[in-house]
Protein backbone atom coordinates (compact mmCIF):
# COMPACT_ATOMS: atom_id res chain seq x y z
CA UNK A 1 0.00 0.00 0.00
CA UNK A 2 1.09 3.28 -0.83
CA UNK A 3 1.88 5.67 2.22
CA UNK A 4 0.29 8.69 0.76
CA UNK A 5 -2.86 6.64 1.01
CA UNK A 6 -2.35 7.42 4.77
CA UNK A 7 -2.13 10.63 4.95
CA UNK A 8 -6.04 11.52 4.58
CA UNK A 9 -6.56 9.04 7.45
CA UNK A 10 -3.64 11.13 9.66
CA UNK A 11 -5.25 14.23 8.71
CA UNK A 12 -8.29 13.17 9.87
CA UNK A 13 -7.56 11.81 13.19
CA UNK A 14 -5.54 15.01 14.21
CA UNK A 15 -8.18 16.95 13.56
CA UNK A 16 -11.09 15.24 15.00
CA UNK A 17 -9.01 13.51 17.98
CA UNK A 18 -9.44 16.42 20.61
CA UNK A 19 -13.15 16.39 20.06
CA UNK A 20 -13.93 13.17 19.68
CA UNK A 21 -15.01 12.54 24.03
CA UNK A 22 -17.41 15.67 23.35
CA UNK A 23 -18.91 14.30 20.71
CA UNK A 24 -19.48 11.03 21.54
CA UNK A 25 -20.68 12.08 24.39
CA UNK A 26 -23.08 14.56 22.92
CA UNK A 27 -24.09 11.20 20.50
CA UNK A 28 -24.93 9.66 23.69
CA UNK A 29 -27.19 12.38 24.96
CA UNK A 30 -28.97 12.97 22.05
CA UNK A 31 -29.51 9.05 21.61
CA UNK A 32 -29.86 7.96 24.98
CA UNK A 33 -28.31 4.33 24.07
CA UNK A 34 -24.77 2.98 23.37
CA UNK A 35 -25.88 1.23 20.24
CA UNK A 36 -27.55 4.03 18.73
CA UNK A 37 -24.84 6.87 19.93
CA UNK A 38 -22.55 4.53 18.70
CA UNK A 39 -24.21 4.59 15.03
CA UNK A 40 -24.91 7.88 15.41
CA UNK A 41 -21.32 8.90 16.10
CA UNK A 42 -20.05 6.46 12.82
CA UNK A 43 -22.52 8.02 10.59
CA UNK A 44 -21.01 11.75 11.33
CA UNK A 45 -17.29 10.57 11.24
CA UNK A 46 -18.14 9.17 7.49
CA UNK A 47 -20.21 12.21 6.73
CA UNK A 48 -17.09 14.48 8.10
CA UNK A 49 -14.38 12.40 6.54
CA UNK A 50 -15.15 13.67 3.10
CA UNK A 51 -15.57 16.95 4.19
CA UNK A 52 -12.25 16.85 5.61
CA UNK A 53 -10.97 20.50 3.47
CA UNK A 54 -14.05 22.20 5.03
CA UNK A 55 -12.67 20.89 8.79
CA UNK A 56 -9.41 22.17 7.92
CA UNK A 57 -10.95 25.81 7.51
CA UNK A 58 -13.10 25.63 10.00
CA UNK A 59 -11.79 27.84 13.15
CA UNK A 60 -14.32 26.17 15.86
CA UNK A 61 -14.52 22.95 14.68
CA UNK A 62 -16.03 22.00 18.01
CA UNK A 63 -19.15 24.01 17.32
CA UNK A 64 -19.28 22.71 13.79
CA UNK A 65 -18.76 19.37 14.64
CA UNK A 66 -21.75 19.35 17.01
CA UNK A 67 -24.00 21.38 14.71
CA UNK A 68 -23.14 18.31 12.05
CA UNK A 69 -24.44 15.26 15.02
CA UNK A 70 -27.29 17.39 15.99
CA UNK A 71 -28.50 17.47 12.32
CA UNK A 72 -27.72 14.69 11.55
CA UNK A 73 -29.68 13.35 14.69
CA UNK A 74 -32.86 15.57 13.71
CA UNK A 75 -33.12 14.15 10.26
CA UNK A 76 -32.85 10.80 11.60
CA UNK A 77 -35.55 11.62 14.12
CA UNK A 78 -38.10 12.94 11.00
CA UNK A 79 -37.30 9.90 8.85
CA UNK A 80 -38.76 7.74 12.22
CA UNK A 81 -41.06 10.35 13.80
CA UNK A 82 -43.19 8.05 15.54
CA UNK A 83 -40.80 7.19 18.29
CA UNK A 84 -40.20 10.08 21.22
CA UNK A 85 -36.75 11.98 21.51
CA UNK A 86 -34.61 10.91 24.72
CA UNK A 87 -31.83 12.51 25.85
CA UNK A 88 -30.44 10.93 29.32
CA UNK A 89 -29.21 12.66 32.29
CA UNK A 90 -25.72 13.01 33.78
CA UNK A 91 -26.52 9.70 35.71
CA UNK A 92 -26.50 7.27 32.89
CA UNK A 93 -23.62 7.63 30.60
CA UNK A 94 -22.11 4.57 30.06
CA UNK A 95 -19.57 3.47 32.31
CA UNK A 96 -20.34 6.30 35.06
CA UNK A 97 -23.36 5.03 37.95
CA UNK A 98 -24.99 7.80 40.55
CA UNK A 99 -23.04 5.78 42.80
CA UNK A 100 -20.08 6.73 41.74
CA UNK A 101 -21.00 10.34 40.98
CA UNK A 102 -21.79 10.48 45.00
CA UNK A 103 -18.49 12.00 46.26
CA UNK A 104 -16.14 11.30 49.55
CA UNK A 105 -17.94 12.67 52.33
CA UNK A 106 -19.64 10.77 54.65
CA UNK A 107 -21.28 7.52 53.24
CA UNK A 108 -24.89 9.03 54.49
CA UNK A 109 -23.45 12.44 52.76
CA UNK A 110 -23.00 10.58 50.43
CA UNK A 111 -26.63 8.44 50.07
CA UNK A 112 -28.70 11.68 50.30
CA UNK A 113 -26.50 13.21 47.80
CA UNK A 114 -27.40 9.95 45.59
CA UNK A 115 -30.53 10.29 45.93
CA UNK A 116 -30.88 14.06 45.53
CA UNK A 117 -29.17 12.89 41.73
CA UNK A 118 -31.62 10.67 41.02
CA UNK A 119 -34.48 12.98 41.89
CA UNK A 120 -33.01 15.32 39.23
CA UNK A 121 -32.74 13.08 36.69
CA UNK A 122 -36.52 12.05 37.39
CA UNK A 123 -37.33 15.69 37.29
CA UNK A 124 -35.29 16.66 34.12
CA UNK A 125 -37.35 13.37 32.70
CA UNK A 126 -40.43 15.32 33.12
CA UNK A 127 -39.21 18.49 30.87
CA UNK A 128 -39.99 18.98 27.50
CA UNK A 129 -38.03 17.70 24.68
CA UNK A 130 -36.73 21.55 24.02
CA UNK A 131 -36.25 22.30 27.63
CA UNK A 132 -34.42 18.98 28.35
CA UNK A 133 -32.15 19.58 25.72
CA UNK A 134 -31.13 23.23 26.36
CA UNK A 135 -30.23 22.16 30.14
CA UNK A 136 -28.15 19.51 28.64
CA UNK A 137 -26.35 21.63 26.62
CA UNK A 138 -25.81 24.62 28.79
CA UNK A 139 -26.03 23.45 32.43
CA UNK A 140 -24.53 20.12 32.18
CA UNK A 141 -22.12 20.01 28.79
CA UNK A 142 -21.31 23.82 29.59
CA UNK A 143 -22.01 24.96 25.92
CA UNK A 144 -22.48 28.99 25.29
CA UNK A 145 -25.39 30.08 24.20
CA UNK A 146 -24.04 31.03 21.14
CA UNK A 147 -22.38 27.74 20.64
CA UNK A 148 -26.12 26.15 21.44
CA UNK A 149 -27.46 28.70 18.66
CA UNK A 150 -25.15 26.99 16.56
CA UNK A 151 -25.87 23.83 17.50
CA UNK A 152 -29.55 23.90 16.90
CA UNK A 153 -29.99 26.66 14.77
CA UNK A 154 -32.64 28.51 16.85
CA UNK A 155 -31.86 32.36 17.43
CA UNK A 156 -29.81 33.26 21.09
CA UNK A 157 -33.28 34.49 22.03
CA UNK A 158 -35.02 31.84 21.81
CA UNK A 159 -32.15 29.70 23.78
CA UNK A 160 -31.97 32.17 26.58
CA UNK A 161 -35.81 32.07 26.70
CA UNK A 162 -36.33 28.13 26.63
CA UNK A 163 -33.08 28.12 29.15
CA UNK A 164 -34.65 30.61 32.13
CA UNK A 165 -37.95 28.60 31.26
CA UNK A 166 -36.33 25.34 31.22
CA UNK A 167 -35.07 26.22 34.52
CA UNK A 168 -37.84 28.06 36.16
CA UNK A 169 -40.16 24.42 34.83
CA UNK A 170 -37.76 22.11 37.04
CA UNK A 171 -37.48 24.10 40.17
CA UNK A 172 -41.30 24.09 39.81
CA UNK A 173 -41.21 20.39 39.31
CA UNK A 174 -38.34 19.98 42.42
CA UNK A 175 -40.82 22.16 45.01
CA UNK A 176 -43.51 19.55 44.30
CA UNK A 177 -40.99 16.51 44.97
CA UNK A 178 -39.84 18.89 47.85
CA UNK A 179 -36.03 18.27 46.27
CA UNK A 180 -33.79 21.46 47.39
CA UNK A 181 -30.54 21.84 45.28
């Protein structure tokens, strides 16, 4: 094999290496399973592999990268809109338990702190599909709100506005569990 048949492949992987984590992880949200993140996250790498000049110009790649999955995600969601988005909490990516997200204080610190966790991720259940998602993006993945405009496409006043209502919604649905973060 010739060794300039490499050097796409090199390209590639030095480019999309430091984002990779993010956006599996954001594949993962968005899908809510391994086996469909997993898909998910092979069907952008092929999409961005031949798109590997625009990468190369791109200076946030990071933003574009995501604003690629999310599409990507959406169309997929149209083509088989009879089954509900589901984007999983903080609690349930693979390989990390609420138990181990629990800390090192005392171990009944530690249980009600647990158990606090899971409450959230009940309550964050019980948001809308917009809502949910702008929490995960902002609050918990620590995306800009310009960077989430990108992302989704909607204007920065919209995200600001389904953010503070997003918000406003689960300490609403918190007081009723009587849940204090």
């Amino acid at each position: 094999m010739d060794p300039k048949d490499h050097q796409p492949l090199d390209g590639f992987d030095q480019l999309l290496r430091p984002h990779m984590e993010r956006l599996y992880r954001l594949a993962w949200r968005l899908c809510g399973n391994k086996s469909e993140a997993e898909d998910l996250f092979q069907d952008v790498l092929t999409k961005i592999y031949v798109r590997l000049d625009d990468l190369a110009d791109i200076s946030e790649p990071a933003t574009w990268l995501c604003r690629v999955m999310y599409n990507h995600f959406v169309d997929d969601r149209r083509k088989y809109s009879r089954q509900r988005m589901v984007i999983v909490s903080e609690a349930a990516l693979p390989e990390q338990s609420v138990e181990s997200l629990a800390g090192s204080d005392s171990p009944s610190d530690n249980a009600e702190r647990a158990d606090r966790l899971l409450r959230l991720g009940d309550a964050l259940a019980q948001l809308s599909d917009e809502h949910h998602e702008v929490i995960q993006f902002h609050d918990i993945e620590g995306y800009k709100l310009k960077e989430i405009q990108e992302i989704t496409g909607d204007p920065v006043g919209t995200v600001k506005s389904r953010l503070h209502r997003a918000r406003a919604r689960l300490r609403e649905i918190l007081a009723n569990d009587g849940t204090f973060f």
